[in-house]
ModelCIF file with pLDDT and N, C-alpha, C, O atoms, coordinates in Angstrom:
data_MODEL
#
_entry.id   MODEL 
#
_entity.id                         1 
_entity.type                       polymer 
_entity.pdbx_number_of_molecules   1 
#
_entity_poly.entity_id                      1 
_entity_poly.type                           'polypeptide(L)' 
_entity_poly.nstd_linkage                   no 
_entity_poly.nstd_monomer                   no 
_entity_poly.pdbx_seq_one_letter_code       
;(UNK)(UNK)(UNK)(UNK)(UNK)(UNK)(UNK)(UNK)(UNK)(UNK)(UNK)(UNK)(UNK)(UNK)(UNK)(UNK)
(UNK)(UNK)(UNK)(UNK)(UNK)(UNK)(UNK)(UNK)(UNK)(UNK)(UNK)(UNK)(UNK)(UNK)(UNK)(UNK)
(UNK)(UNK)(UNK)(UNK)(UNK)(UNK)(UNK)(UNK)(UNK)(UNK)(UNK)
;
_entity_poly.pdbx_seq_one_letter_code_can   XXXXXXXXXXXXXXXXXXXXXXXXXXXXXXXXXXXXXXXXXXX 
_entity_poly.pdbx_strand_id                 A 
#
loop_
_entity_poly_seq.entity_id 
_entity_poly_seq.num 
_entity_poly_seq.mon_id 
_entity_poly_seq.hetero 
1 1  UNK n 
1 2  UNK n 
1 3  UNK n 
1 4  UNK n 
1 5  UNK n 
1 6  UNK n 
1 7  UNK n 
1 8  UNK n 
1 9  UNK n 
1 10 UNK n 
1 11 UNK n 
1 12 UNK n 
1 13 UNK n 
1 14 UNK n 
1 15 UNK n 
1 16 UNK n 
1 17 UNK n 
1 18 UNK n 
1 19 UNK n 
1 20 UNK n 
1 21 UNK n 
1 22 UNK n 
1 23 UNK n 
1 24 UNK n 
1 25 UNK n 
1 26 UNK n 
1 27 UNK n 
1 28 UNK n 
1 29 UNK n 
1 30 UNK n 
1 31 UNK n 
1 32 UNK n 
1 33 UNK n 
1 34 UNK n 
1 35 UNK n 
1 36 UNK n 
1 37 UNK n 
1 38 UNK n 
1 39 UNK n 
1 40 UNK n 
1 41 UNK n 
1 42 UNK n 
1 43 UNK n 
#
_struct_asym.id          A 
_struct_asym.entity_id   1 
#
loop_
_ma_qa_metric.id 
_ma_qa_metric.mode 
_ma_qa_metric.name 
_ma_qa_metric.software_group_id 
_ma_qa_metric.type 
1 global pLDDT . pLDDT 
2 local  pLDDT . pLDDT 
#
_ma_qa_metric_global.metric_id      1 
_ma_qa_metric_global.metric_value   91.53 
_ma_qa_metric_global.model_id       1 
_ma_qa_metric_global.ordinal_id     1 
#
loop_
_ma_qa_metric_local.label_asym_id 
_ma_qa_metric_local.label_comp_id 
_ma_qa_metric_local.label_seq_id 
_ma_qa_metric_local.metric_id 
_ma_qa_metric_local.metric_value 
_ma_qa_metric_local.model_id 
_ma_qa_metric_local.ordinal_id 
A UNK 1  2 97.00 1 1  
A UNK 2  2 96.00 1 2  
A UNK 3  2 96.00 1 3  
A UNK 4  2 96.00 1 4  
A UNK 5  2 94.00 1 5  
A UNK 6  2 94.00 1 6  
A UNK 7  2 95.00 1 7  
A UNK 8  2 94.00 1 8  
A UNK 9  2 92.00 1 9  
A UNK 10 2 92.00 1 10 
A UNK 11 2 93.00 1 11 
A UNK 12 2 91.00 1 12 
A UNK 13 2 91.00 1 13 
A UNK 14 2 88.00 1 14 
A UNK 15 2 86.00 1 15 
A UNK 16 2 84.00 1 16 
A UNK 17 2 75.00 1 17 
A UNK 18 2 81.00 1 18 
A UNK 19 2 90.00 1 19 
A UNK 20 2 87.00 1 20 
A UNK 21 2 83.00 1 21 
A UNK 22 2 91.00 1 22 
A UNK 23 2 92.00 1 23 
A UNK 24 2 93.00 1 24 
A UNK 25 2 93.00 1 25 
A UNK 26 2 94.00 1 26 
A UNK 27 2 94.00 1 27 
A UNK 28 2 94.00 1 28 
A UNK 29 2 96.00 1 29 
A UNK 30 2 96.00 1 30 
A UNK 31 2 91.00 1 31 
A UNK 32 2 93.00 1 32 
A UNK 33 2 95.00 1 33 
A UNK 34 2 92.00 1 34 
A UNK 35 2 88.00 1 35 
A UNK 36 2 94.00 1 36 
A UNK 37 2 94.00 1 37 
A UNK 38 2 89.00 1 38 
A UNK 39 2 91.00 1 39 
A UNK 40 2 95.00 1 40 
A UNK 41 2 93.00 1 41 
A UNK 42 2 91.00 1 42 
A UNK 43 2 92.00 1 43 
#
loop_
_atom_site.group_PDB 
_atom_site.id 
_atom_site.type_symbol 
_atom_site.label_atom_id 
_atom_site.label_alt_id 
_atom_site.label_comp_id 
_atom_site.label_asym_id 
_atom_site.label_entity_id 
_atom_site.label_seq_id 
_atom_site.pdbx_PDB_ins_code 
_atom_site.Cartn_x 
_atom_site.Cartn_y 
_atom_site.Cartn_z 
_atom_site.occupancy 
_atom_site.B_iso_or_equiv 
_atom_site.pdbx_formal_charge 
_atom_site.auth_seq_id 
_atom_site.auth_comp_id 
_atom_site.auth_asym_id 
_atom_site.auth_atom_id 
_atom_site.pdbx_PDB_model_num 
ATOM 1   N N  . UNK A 1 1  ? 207.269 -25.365 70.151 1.00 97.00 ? 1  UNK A N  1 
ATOM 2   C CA . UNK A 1 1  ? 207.610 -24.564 68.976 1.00 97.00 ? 1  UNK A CA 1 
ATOM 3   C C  . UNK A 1 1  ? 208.048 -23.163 69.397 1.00 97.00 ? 1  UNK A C  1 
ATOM 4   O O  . UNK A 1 1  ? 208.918 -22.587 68.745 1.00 97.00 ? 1  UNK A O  1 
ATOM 5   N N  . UNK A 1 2  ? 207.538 -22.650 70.352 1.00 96.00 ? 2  UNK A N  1 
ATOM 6   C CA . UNK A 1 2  ? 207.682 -21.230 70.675 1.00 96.00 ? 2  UNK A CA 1 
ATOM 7   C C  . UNK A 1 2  ? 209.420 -21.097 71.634 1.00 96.00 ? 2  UNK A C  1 
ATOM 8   O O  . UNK A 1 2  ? 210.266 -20.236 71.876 1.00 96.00 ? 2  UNK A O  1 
ATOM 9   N N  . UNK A 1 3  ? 209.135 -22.775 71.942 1.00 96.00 ? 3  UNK A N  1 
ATOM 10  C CA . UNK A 1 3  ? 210.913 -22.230 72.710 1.00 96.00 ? 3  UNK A CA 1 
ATOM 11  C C  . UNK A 1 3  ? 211.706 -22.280 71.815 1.00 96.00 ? 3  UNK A C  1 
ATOM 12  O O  . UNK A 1 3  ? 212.702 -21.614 72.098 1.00 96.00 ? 3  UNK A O  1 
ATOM 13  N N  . UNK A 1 4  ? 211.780 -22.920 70.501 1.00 96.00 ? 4  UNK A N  1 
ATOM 14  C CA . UNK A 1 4  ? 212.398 -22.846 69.471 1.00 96.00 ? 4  UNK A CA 1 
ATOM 15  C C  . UNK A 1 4  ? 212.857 -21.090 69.240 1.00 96.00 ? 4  UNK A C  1 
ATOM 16  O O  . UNK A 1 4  ? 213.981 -20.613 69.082 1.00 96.00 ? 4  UNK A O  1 
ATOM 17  N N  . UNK A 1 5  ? 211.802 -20.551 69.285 1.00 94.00 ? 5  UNK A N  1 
ATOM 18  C CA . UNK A 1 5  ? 211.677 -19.158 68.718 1.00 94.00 ? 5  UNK A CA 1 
ATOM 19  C C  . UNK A 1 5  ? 212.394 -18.373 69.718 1.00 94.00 ? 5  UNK A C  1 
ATOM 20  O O  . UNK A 1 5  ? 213.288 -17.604 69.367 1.00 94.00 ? 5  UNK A O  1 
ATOM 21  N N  . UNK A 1 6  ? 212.001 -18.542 71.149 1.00 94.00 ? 6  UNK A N  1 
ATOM 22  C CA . UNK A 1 6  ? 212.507 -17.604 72.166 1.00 94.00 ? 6  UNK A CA 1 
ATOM 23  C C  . UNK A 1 6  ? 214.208 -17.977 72.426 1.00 94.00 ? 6  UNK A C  1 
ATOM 24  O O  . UNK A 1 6  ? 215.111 -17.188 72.703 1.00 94.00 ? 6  UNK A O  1 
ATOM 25  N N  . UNK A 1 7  ? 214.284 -19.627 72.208 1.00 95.00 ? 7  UNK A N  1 
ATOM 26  C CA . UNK A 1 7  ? 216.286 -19.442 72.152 1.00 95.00 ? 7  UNK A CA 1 
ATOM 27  C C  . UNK A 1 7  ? 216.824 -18.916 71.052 1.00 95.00 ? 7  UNK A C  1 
ATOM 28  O O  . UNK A 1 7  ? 217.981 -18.496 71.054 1.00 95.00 ? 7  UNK A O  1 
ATOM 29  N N  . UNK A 1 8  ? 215.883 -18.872 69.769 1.00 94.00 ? 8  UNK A N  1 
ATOM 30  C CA . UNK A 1 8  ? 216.757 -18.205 68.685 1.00 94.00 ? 8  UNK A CA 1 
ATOM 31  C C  . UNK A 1 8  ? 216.573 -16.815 68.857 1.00 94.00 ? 8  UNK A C  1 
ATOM 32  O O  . UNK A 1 8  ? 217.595 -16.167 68.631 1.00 94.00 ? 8  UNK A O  1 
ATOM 33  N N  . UNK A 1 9  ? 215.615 -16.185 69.178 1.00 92.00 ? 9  UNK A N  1 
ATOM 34  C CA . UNK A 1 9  ? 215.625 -14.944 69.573 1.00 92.00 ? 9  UNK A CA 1 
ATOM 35  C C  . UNK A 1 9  ? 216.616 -14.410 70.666 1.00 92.00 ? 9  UNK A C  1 
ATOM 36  O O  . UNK A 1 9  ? 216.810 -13.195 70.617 1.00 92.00 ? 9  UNK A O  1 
ATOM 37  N N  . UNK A 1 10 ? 217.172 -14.996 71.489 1.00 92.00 ? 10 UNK A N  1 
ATOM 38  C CA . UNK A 1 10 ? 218.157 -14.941 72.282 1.00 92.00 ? 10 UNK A CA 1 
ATOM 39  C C  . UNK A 1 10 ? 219.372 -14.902 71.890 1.00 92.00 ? 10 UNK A C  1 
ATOM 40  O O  . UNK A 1 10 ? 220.221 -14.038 72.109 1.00 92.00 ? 10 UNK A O  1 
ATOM 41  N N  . UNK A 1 11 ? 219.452 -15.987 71.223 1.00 93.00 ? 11 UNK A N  1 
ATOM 42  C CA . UNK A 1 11 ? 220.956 -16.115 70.409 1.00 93.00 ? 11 UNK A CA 1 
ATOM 43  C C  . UNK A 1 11 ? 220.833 -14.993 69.762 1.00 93.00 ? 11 UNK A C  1 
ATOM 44  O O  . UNK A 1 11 ? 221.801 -14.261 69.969 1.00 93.00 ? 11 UNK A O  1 
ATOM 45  N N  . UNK A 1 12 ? 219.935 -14.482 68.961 1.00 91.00 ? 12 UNK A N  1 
ATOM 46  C CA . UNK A 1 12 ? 220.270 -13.269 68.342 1.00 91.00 ? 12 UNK A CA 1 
ATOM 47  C C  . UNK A 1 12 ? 219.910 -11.882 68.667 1.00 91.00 ? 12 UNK A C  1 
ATOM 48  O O  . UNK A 1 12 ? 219.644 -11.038 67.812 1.00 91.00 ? 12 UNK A O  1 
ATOM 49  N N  . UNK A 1 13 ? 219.913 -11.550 70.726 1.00 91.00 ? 13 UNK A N  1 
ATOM 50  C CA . UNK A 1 13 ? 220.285 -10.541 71.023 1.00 91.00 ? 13 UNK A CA 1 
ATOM 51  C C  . UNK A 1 13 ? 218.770 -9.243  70.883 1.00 91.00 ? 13 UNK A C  1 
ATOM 52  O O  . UNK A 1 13 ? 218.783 -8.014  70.947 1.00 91.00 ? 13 UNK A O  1 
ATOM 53  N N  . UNK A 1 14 ? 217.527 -10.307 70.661 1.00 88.00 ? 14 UNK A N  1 
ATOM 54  C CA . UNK A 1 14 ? 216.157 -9.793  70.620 1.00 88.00 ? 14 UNK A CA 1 
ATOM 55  C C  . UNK A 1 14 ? 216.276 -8.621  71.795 1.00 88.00 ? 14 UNK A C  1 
ATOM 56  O O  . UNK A 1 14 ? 217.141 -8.652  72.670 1.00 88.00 ? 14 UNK A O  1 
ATOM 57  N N  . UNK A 1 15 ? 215.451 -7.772  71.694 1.00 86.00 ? 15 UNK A N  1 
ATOM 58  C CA . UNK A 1 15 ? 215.325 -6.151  72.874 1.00 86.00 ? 15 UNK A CA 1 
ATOM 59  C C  . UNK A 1 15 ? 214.346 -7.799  73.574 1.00 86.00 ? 15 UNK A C  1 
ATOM 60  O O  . UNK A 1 15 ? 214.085 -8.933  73.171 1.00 86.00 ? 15 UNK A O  1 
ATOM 61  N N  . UNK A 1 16 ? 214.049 -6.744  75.108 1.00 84.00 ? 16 UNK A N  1 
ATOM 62  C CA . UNK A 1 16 ? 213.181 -7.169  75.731 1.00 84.00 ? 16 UNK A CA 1 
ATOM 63  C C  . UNK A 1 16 ? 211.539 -6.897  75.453 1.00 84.00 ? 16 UNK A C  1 
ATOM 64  O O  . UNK A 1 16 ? 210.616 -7.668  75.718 1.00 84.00 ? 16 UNK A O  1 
ATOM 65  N N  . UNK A 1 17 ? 211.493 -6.094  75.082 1.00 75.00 ? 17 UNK A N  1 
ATOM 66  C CA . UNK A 1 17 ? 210.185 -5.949  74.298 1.00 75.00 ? 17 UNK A CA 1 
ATOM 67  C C  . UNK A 1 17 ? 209.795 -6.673  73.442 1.00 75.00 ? 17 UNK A C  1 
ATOM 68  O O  . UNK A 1 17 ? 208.705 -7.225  73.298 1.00 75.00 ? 17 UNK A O  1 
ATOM 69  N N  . UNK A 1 18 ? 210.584 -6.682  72.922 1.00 81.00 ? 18 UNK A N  1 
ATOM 70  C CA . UNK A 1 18 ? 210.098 -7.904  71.434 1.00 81.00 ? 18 UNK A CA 1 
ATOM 71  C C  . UNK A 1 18 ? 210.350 -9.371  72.153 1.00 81.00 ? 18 UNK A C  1 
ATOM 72  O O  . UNK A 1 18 ? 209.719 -10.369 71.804 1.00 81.00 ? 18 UNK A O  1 
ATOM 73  N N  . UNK A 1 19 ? 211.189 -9.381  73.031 1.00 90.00 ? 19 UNK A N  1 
ATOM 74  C CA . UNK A 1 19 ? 211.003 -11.138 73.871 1.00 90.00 ? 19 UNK A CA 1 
ATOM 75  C C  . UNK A 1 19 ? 209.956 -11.418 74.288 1.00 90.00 ? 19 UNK A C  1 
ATOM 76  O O  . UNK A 1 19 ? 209.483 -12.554 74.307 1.00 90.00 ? 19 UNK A O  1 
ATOM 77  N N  . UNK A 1 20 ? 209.288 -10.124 74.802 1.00 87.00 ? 20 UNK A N  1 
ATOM 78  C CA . UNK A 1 20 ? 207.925 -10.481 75.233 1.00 87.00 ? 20 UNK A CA 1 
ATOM 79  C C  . UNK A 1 20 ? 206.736 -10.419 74.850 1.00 87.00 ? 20 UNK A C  1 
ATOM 80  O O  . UNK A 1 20 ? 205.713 -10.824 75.402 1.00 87.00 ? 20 UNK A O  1 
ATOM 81  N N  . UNK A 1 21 ? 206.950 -9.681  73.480 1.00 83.00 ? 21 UNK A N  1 
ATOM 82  C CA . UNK A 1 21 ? 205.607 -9.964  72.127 1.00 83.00 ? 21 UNK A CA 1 
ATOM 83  C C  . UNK A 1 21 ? 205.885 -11.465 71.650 1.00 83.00 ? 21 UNK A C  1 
ATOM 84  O O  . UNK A 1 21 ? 204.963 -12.224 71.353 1.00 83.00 ? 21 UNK A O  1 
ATOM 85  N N  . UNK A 1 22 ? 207.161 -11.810 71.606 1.00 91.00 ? 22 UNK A N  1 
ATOM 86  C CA . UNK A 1 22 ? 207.332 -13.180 71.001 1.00 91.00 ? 22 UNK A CA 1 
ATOM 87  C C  . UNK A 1 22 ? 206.748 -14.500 71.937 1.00 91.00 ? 22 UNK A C  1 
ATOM 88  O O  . UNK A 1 22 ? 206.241 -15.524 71.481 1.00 91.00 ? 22 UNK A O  1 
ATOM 89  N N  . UNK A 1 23 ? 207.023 -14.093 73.691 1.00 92.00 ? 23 UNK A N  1 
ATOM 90  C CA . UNK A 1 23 ? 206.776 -15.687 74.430 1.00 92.00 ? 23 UNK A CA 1 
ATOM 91  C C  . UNK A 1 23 ? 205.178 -15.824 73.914 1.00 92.00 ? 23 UNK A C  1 
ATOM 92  O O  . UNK A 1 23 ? 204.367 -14.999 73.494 1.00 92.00 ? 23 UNK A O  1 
ATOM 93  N N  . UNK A 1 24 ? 205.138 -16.982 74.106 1.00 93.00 ? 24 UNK A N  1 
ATOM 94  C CA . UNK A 1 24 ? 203.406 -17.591 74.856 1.00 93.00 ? 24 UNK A CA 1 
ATOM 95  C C  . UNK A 1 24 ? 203.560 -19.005 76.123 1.00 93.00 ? 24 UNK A C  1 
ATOM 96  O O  . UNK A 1 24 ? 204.003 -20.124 76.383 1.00 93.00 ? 24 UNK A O  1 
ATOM 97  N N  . UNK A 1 25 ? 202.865 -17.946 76.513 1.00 93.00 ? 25 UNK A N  1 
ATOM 98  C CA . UNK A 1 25 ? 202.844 -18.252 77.632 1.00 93.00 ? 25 UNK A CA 1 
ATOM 99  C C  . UNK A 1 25 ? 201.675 -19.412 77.596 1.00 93.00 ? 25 UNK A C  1 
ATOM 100 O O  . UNK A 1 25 ? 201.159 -19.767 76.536 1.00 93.00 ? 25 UNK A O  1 
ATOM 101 N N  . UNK A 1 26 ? 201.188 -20.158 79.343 1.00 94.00 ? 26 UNK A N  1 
ATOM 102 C CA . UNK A 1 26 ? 200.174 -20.794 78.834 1.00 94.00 ? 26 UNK A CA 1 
ATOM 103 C C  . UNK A 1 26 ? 198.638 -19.431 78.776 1.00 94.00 ? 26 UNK A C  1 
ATOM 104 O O  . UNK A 1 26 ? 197.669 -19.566 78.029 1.00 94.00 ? 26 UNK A O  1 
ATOM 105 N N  . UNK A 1 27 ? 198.801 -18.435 79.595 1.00 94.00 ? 27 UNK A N  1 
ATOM 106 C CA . UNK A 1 27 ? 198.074 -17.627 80.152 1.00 94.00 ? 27 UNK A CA 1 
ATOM 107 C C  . UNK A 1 27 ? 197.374 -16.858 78.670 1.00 94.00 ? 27 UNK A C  1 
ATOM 108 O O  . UNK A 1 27 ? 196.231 -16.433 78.504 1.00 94.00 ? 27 UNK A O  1 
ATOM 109 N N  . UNK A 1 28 ? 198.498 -16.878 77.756 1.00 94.00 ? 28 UNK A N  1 
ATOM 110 C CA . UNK A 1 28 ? 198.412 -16.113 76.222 1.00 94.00 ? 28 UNK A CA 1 
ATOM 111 C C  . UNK A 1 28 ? 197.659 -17.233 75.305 1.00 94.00 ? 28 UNK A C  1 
ATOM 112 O O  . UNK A 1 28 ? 196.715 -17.084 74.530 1.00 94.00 ? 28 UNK A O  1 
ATOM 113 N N  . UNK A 1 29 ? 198.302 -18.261 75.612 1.00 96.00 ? 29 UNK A N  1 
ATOM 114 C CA . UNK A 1 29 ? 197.260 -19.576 75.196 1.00 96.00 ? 29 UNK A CA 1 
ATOM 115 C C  . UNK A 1 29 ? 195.816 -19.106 75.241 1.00 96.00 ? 29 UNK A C  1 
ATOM 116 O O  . UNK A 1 29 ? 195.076 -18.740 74.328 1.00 96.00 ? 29 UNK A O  1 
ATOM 117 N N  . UNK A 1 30 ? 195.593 -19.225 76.689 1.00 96.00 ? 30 UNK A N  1 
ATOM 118 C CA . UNK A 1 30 ? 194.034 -19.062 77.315 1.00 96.00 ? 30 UNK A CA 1 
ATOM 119 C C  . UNK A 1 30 ? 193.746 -17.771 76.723 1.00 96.00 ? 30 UNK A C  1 
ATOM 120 O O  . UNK A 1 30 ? 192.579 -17.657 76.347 1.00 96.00 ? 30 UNK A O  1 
ATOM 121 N N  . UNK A 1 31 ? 194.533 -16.719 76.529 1.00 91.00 ? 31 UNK A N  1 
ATOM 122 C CA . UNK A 1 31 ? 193.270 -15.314 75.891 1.00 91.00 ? 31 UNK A CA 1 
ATOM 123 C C  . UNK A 1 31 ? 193.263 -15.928 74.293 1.00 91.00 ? 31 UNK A C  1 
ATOM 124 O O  . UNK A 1 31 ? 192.136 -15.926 73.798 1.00 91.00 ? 31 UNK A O  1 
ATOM 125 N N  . UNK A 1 32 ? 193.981 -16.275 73.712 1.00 93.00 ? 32 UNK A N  1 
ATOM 126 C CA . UNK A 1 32 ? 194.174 -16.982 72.162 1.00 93.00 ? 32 UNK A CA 1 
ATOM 127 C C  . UNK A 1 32 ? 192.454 -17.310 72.250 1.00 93.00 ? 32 UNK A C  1 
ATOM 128 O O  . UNK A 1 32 ? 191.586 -16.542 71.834 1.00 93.00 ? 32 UNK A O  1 
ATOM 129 N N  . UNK A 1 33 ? 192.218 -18.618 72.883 1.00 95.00 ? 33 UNK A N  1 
ATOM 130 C CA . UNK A 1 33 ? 190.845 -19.228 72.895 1.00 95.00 ? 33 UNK A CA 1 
ATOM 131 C C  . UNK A 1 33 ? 190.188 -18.950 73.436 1.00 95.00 ? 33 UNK A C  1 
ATOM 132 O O  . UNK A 1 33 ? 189.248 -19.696 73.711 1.00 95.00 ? 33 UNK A O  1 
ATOM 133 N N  . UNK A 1 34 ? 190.304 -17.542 73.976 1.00 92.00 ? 34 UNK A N  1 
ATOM 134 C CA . UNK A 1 34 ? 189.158 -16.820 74.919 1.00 92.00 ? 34 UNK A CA 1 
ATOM 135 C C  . UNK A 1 34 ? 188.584 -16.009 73.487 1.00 92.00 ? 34 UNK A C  1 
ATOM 136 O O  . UNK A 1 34 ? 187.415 -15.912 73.112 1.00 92.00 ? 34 UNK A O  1 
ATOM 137 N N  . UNK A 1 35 ? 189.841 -15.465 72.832 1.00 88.00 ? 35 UNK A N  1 
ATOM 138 C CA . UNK A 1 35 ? 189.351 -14.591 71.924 1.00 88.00 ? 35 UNK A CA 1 
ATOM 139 C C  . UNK A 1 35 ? 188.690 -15.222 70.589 1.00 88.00 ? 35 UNK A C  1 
ATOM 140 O O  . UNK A 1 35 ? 187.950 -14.564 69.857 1.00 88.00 ? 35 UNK A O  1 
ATOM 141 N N  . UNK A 1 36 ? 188.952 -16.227 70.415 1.00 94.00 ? 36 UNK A N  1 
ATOM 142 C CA . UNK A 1 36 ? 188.065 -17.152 69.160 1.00 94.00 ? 36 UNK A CA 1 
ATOM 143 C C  . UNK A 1 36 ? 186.845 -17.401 69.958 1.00 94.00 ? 36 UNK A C  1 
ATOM 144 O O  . UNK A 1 36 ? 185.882 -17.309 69.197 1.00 94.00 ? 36 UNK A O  1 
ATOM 145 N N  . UNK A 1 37 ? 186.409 -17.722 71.364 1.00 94.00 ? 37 UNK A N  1 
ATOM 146 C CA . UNK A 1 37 ? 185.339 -17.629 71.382 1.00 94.00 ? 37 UNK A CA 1 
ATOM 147 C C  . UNK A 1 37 ? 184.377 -16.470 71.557 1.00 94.00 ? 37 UNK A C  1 
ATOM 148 O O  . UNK A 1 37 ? 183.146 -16.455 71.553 1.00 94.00 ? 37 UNK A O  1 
ATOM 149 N N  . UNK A 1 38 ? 185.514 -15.239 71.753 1.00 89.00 ? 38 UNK A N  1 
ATOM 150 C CA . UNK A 1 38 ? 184.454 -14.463 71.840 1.00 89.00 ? 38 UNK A CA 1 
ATOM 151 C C  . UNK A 1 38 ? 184.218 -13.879 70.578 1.00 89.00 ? 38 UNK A C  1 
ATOM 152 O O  . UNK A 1 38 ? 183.427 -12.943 70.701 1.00 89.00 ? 38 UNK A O  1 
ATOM 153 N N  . UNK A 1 39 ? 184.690 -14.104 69.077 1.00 91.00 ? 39 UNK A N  1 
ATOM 154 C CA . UNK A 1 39 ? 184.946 -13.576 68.080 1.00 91.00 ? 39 UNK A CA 1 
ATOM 155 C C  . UNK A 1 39 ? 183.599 -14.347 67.501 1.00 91.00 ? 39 UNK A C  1 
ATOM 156 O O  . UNK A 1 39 ? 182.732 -13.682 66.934 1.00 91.00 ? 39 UNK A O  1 
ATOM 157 N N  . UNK A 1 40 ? 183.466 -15.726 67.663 1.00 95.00 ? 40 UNK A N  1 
ATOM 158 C CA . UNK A 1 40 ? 182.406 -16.523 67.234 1.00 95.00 ? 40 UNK A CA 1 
ATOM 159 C C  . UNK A 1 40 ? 180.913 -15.938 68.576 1.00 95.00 ? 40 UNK A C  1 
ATOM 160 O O  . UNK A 1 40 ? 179.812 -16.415 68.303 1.00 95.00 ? 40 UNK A O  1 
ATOM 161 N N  . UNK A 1 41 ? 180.940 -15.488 69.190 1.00 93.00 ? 41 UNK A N  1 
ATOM 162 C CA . UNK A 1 41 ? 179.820 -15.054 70.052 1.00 93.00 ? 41 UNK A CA 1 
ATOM 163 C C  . UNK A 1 41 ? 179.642 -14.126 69.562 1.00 93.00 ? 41 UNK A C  1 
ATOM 164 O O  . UNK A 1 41 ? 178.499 -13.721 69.774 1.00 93.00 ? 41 UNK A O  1 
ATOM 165 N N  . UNK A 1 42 ? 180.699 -12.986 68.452 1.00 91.00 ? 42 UNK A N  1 
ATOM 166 C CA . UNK A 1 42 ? 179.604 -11.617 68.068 1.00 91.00 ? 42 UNK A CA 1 
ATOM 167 C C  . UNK A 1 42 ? 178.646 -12.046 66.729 1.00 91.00 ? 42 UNK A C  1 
ATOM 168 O O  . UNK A 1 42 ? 178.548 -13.036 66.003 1.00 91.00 ? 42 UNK A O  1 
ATOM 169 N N  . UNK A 1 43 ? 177.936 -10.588 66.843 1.00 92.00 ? 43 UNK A N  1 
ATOM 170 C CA . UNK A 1 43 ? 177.017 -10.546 65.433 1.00 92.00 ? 43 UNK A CA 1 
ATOM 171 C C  . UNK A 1 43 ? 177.885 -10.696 64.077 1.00 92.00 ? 43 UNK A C  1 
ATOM 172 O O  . UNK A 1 43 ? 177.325 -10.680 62.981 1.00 92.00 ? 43 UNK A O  1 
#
C-alpha cells in the first residue's frame, strides 16, 4: 500500500522531506509496534 503512495508521490514531484515522512519502511514498521506496546505498558 505504501508503494502505491510513494510512486504517486513521485509522479507528483513530492520535496524530499515529505518522501520521507511518507515511506515506511520495515524499521518504521518495528517502532509502529514498539510504540503500541509501549503505549499499553504505561499507567
Amino acid at each position: 500500500a505504501n508503494k502505491k503512495d510513494l510512486e504517486a508521490g513521485s509522479e507528483q514531484g513530492l520535496e524530499s522531506a515529505l518522501m520521507d515522512r511518507l515511506e515506511l519502511s520495515d524499521a518504521r514498521i518495528d517502532i509502529m509496534i514498539e510504540g503500541l506496546h509501549q503505549v499499553a505498558a504505561l499507567d
